[in-house]
C-alpha atoms as a PDB file:
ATOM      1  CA  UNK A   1     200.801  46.319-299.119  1.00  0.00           C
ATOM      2  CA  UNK A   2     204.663  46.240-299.184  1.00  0.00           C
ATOM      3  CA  UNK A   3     205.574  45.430-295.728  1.00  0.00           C
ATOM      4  CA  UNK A   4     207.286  48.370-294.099  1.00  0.00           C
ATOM      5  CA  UNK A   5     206.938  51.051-297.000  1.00  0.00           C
ATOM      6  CA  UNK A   6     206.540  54.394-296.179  1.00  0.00           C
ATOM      7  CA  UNK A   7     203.060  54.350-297.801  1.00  0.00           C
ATOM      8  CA  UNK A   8     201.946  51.233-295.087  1.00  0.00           C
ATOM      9  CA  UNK A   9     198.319  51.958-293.934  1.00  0.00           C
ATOM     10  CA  UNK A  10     197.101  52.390-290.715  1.00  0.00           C
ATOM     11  CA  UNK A  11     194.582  50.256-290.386  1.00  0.00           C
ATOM     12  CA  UNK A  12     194.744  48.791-286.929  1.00  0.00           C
ATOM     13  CA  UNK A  13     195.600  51.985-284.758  1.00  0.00           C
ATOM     14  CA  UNK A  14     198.472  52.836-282.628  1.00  0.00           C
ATOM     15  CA  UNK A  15     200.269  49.284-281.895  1.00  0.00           C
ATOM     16  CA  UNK A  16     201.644  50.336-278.318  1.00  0.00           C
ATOM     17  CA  UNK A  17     199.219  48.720-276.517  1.00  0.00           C
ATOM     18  CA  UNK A  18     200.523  47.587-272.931  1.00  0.00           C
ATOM     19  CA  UNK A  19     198.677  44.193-272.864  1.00  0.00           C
ATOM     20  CA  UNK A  20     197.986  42.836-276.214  1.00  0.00           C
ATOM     21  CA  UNK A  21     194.967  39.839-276.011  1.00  0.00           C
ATOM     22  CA  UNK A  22     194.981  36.326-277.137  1.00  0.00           C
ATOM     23  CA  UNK A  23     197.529  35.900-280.381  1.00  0.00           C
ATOM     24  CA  UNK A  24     198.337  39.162-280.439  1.00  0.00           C
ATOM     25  CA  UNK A  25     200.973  38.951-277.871  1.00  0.00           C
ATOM     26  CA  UNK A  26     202.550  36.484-280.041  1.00  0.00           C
ATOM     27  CA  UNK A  27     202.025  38.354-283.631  1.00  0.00           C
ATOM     28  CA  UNK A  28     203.802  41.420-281.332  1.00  0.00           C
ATOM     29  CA  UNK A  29     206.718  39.529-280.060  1.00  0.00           C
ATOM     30  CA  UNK A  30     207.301  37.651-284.088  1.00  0.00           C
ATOM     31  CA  UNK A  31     206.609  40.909-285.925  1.00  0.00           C
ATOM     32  CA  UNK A  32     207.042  43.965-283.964  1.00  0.00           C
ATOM     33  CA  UNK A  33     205.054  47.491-283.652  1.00  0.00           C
ATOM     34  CA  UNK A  34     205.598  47.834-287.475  1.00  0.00           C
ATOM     35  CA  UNK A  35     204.371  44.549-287.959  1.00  0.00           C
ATOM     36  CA  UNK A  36     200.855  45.080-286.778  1.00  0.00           C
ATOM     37  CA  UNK A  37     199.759  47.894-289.736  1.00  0.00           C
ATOM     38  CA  UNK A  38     202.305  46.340-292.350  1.00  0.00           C
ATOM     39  CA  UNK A  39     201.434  42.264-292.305  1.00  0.00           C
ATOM     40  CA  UNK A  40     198.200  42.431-291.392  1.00  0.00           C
ATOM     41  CA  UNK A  41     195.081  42.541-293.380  1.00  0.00           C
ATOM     42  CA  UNK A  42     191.727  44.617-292.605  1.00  0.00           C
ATOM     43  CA  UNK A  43     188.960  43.320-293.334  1.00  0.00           C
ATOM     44  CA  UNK A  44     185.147  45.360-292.735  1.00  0.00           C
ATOM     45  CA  UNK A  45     182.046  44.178-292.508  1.00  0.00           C
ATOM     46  CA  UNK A  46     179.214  47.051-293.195  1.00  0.00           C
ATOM     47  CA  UNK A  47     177.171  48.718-290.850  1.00  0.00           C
ATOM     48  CA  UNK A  48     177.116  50.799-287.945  1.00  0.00           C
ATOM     49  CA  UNK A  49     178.588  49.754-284.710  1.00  0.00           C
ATOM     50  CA  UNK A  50     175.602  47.936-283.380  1.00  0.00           C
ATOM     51  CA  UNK A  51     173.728  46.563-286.428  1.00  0.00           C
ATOM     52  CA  UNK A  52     173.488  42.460-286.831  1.00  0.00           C
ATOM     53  CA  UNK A  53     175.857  40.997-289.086  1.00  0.00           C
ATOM     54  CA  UNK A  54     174.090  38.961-291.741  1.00  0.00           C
ATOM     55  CA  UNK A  55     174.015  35.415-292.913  1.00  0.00           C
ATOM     56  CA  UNK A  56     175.164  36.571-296.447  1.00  0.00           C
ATOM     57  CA  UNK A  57     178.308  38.496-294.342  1.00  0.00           C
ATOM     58  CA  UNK A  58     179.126  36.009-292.160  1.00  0.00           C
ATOM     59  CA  UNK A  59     179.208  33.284-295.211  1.00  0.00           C
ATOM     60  CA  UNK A  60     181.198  35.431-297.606  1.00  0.00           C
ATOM     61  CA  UNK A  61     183.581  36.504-294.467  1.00  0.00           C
ATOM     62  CA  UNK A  62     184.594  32.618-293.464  1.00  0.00           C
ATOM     63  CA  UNK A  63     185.111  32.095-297.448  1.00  0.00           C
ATOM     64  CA  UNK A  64     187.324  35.043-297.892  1.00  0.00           C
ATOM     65  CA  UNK A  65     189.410  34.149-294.222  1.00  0.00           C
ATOM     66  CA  UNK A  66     189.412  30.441-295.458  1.00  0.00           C
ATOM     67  CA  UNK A  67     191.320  31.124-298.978  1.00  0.00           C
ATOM     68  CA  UNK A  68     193.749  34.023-297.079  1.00  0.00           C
ATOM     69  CA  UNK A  69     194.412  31.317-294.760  1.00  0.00           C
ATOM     70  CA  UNK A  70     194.599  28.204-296.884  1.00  0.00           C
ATOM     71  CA  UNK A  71     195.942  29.598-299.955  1.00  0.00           C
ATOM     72  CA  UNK A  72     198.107  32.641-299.107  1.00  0.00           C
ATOM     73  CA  UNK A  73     199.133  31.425-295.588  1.00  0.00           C
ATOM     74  CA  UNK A  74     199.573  28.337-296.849  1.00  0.00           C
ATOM     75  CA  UNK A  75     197.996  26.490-293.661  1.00  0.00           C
ATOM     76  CA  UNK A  76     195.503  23.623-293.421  1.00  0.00           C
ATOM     77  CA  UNK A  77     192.701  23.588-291.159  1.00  0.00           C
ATOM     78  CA  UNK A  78     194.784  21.838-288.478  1.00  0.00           C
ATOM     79  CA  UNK A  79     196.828  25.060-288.669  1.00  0.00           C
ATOM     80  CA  UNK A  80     194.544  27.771-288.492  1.00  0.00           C
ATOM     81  CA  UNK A  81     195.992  30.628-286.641  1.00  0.00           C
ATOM     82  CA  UNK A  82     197.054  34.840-287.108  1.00  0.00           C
ATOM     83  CA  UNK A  83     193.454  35.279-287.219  1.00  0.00           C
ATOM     84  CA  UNK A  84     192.694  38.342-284.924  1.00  0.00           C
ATOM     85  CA  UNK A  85     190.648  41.180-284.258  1.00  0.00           C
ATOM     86  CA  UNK A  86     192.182  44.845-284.217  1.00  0.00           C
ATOM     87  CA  UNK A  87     191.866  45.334-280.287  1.00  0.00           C
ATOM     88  CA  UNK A  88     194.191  42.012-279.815  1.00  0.00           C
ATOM     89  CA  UNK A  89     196.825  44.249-281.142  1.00  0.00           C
ATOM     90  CA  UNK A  90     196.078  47.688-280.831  1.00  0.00           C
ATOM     91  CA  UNK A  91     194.137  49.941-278.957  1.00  0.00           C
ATOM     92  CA  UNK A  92     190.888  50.102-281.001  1.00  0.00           C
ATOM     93  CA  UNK A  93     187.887  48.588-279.922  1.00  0.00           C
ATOM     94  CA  UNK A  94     187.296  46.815-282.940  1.00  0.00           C
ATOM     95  CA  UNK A  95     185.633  45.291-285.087  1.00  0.00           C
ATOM     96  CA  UNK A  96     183.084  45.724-281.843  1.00  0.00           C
ATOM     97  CA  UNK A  97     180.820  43.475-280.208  1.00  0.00           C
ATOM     98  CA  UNK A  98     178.930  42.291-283.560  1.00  0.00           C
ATOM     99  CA  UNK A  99     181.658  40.440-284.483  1.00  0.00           C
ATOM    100  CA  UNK A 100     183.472  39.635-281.729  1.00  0.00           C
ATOM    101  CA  UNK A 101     181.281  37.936-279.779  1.00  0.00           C
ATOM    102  CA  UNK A 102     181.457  35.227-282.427  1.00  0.00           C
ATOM    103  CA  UNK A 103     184.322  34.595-282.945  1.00  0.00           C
ATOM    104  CA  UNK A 104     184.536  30.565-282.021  1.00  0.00           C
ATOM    105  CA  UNK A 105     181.476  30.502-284.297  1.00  0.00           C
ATOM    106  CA  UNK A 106     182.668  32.157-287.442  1.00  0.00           C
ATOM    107  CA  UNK A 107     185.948  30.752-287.026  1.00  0.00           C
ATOM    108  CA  UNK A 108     184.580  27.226-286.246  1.00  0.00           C
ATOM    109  CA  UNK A 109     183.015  28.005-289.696  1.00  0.00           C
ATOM    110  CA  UNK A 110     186.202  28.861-291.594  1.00  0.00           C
ATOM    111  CA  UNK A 111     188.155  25.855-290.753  1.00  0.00           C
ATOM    112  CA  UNK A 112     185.069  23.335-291.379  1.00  0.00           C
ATOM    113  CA  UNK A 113     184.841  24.839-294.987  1.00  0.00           C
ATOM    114  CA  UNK A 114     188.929  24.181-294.951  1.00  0.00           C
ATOM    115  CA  UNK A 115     188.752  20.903-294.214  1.00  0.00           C
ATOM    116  CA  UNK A 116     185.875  20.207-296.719  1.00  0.00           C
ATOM    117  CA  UNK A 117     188.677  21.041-299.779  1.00  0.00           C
ATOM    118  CA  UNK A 118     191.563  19.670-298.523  1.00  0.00           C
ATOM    119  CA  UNK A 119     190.430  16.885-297.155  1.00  0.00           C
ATOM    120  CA  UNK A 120     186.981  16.089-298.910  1.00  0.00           C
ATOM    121  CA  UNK A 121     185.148  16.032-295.356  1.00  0.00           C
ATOM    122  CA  UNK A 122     181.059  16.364-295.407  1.00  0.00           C
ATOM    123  CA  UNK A 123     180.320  19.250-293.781  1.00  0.00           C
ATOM    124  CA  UNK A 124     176.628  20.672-293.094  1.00  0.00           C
ATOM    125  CA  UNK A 125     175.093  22.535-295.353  1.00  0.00           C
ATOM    126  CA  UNK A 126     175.076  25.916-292.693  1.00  0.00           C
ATOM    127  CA  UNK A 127     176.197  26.427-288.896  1.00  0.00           C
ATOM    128  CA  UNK A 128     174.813  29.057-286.206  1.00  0.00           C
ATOM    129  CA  UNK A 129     175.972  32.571-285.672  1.00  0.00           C
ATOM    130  CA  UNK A 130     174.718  34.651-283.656  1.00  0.00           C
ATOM    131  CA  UNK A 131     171.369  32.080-283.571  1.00  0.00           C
ATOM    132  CA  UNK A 132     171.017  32.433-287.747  1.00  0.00           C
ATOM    133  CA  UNK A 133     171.500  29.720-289.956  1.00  0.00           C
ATOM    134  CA  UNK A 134     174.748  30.663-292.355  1.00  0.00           C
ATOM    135  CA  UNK A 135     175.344  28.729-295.060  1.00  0.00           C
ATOM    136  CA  UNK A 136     178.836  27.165-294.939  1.00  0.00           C
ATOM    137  CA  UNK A 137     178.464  26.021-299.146  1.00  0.00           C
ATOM    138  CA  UNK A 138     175.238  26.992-300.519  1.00  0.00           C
ATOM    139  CA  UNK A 139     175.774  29.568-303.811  1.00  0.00           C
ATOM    140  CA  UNK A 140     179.827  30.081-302.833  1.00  0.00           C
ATOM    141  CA  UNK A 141     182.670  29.433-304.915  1.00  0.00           C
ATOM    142  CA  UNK A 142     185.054  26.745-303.683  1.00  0.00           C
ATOM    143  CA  UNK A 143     188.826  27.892-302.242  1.00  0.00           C
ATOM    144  CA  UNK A 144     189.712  24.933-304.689  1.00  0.00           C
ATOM    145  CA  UNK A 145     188.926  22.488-307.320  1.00  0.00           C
ATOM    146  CA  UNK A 146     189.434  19.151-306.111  1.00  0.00           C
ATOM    147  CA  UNK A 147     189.214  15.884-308.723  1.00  0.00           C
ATOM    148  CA  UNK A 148     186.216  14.415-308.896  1.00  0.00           C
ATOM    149  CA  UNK A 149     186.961  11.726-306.732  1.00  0.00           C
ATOM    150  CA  UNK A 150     188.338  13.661-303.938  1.00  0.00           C
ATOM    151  CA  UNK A 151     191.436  12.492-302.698  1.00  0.00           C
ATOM    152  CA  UNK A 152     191.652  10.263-299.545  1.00  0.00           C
ATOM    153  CA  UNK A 153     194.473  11.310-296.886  1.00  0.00           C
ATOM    154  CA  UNK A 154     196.177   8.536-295.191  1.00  0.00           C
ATOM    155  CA  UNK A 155     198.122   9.936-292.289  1.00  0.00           C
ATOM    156  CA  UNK A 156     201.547   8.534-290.909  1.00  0.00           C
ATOM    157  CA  UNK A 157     201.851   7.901-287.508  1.00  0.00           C
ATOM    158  CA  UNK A 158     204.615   9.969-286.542  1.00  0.00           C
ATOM    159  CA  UNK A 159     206.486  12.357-289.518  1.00  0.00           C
ATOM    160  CA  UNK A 160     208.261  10.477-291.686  1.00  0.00           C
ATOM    161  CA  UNK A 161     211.711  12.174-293.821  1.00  0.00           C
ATOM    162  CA  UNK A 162     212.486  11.601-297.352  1.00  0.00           C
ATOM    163  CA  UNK A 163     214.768  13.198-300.001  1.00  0.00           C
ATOM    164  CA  UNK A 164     213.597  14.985-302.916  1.00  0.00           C
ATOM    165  CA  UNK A 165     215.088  14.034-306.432  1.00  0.00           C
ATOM    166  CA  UNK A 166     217.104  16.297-308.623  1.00  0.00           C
ATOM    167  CA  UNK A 167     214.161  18.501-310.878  1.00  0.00           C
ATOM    168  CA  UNK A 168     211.286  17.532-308.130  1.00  0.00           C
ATOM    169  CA  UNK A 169     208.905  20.084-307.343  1.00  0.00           C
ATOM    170  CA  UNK A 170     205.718  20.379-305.192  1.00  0.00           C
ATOM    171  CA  UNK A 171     202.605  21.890-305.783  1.00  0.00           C
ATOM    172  CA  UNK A 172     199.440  23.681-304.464  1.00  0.00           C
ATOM    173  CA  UNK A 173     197.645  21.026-304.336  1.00  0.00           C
ATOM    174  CA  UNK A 174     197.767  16.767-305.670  1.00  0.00           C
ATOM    175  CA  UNK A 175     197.668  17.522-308.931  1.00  0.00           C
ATOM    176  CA  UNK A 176     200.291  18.709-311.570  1.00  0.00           C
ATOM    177  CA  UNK A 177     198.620  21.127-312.883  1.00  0.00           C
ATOM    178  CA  UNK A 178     198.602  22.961-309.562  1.00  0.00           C
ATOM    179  CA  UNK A 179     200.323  25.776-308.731  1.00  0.00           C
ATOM    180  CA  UNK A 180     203.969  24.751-308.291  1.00  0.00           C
ATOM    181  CA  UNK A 181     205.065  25.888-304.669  1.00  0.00           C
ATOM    182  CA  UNK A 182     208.530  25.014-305.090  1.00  0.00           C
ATOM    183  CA  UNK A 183     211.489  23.314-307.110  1.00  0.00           C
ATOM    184  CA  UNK A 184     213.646  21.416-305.275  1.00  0.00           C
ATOM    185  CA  UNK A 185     217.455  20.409-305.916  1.00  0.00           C
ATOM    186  CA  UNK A 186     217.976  16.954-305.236  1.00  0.00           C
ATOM    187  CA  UNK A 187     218.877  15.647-301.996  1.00  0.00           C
ATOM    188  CA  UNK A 188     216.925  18.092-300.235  1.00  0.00           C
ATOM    189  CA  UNK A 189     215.040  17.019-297.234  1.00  0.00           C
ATOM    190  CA  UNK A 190     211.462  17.038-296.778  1.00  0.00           C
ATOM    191  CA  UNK A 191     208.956  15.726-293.924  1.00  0.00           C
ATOM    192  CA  UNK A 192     205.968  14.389-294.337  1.00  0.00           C
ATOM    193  CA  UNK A 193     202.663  13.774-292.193  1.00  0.00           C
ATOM    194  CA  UNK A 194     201.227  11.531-294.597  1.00  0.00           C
ATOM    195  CA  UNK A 195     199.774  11.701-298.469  1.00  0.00           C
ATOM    196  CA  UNK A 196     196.699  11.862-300.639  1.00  0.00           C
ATOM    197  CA  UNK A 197     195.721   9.113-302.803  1.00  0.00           C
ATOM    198  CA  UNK A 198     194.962  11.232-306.020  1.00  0.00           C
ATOM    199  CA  UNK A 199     196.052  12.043-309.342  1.00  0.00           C
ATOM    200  CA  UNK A 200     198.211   9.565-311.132  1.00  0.00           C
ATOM    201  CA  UNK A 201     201.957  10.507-312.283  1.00  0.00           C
ATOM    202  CA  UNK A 202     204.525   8.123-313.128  1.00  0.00           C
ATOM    203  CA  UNK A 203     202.164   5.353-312.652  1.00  0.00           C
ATOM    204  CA  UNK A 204     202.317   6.657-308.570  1.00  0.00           C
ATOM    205  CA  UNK A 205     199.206   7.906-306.469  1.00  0.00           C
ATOM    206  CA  UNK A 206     200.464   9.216-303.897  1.00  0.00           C
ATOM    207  CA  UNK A 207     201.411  12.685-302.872  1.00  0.00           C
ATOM    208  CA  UNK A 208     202.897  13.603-299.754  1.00  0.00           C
ATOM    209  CA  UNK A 209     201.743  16.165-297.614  1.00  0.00           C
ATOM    210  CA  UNK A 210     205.181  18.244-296.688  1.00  0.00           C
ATOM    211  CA  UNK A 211     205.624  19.224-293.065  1.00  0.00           C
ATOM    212  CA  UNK A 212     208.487  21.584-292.967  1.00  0.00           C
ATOM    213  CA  UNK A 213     208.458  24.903-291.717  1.00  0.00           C
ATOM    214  CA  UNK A 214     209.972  27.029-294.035  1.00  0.00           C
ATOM    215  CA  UNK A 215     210.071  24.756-296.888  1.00  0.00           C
ATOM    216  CA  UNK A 216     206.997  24.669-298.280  1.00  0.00           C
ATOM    217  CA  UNK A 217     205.151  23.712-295.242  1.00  0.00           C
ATOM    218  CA  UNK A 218     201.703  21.707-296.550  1.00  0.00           C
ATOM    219  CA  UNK A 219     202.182  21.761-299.871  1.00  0.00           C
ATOM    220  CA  UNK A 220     201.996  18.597-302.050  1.00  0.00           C
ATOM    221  CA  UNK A 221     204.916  16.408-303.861  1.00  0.00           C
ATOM    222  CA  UNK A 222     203.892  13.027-306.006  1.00  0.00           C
ATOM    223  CA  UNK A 223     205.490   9.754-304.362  1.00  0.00           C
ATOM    224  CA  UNK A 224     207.550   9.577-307.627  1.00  0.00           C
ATOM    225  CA  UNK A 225     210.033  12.066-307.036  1.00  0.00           C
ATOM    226  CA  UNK A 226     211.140  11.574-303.931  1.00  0.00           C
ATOM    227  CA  UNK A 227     213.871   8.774-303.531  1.00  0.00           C
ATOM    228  CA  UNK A 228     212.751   6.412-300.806  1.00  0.00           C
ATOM    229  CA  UNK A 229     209.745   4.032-300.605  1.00  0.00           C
ATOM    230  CA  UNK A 230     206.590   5.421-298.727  1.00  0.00           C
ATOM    231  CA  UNK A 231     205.738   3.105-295.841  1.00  0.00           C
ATOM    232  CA  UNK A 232     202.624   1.385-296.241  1.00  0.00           C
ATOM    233  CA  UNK A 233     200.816   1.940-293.109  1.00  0.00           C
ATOM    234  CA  UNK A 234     197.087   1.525-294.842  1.00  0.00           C
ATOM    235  CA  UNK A 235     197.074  -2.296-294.070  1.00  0.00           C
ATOM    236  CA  UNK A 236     197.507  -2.000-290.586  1.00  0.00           C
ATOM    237  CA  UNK A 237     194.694   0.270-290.411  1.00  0.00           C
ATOM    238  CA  UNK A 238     196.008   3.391-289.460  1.00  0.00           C
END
């Protein structure tokens, strides 16, 4: 959908709402009116307006929200947010009471199967909605391959800065055959909540975890090509 072209659907409804709910007085006041039908994305569920969602539904809806939000958001689990129903920013009643009654479940859901790829957490094999069991991995295919080993995160306690060097780049994920996210001249500056132990490059581990908004916010960069030292803050057991 090419935001703002003539041919934009309307899929949420008339955005002149006088009291938007929840985010969607904050989606209003970033975007705008246009914003609503042109950035967002529909998604439907089948069925008629009172008929149960099911466990097969809710598991392939949190899959699909989780790789919109991880992958083409670019946000981590810790970041989860712009996920809203129609009726927080229009005047539709929708997606009705079958869905939206669950929302802390299904979006509980969605970041738990987040933070099971980025982060290699164990998560349980389903969670409740709606009083069903939904399977959170069974039979669904991963947002993303992580190595075998699964990386470890080792957090910083407070954002660190560093500088990238000339030809750096960062990626998708801690690998280099991930997606590259974006080339950086050198000297640029980047921010950093802490890095993954993971694949090795240039005989370094490490890959920070960028925090800067507008740069390539949560993407990934290997120790190696940034120019100062990354603080060792694993042996004080942080």
């Amino acid at each position: 959908m090419p935001p703002f072209d003539r041919d934009t659907p309307w899929a949420s409804g008339w955005s002149n709402a006088p009291d938007f709910d929840d985010q969607g007085k904050e989606f209003y006041a970033k975007f705008g009116s246009k914003g609503v039908n042109a950035l967002g994305r529909s998604i439907e569920l089948s069925g008629q307006l009172t008929t149960i969602v099911t466990a097969k539904q809710w598991a392939a809806l949190m899959h699909l929200l989780a790789y919109i939000h991880h992958v083409e958001l670019n946000q981590s689990f810790e970041e989860f947010a712009w996920n809203m129903h129609h009726r927080e920013v229009a005047e539709k009643d929708c997606p009705f009471p079958r869905v939206y009654k669950f929302t802390n479940e299904y979006q509980t859901g969605v970041k738990m199967i987040m933070e099971h790829y980025e982060i290699g957490k164990d998560i349980p094999d389903t969670i409740k909605i709606n009083g069903m069991d939904v399977p959170l991995m069974g039979g669904q295919d991963p947002i993303v391959i992580l190595p075998p080993d699964k990386p470890i995160f080792v957090p910083f306690p407070k954002v660190q800065e560093f500088t990238a060097r000339n030809g750096s780049a960062s990626h998708q994920w801690a690998t280099m055959s991930a997606k590259i996210v974006r080339n950086y001249d050198g000297g640029t500056k980047l921010r950093s909540k802490g890095y993954y132990h993971s694949e090795l490059y240039k005989e370094e581990d490490r890959w920070l975890v960028i925090t800067s908004p507008g740069i390539s916010n949560n993407a990934r960069i290997n120790a190696a090509q940034v120019r100062e030292a990354i603080p060792d803050f694993e042996g004080l057991g942080i």
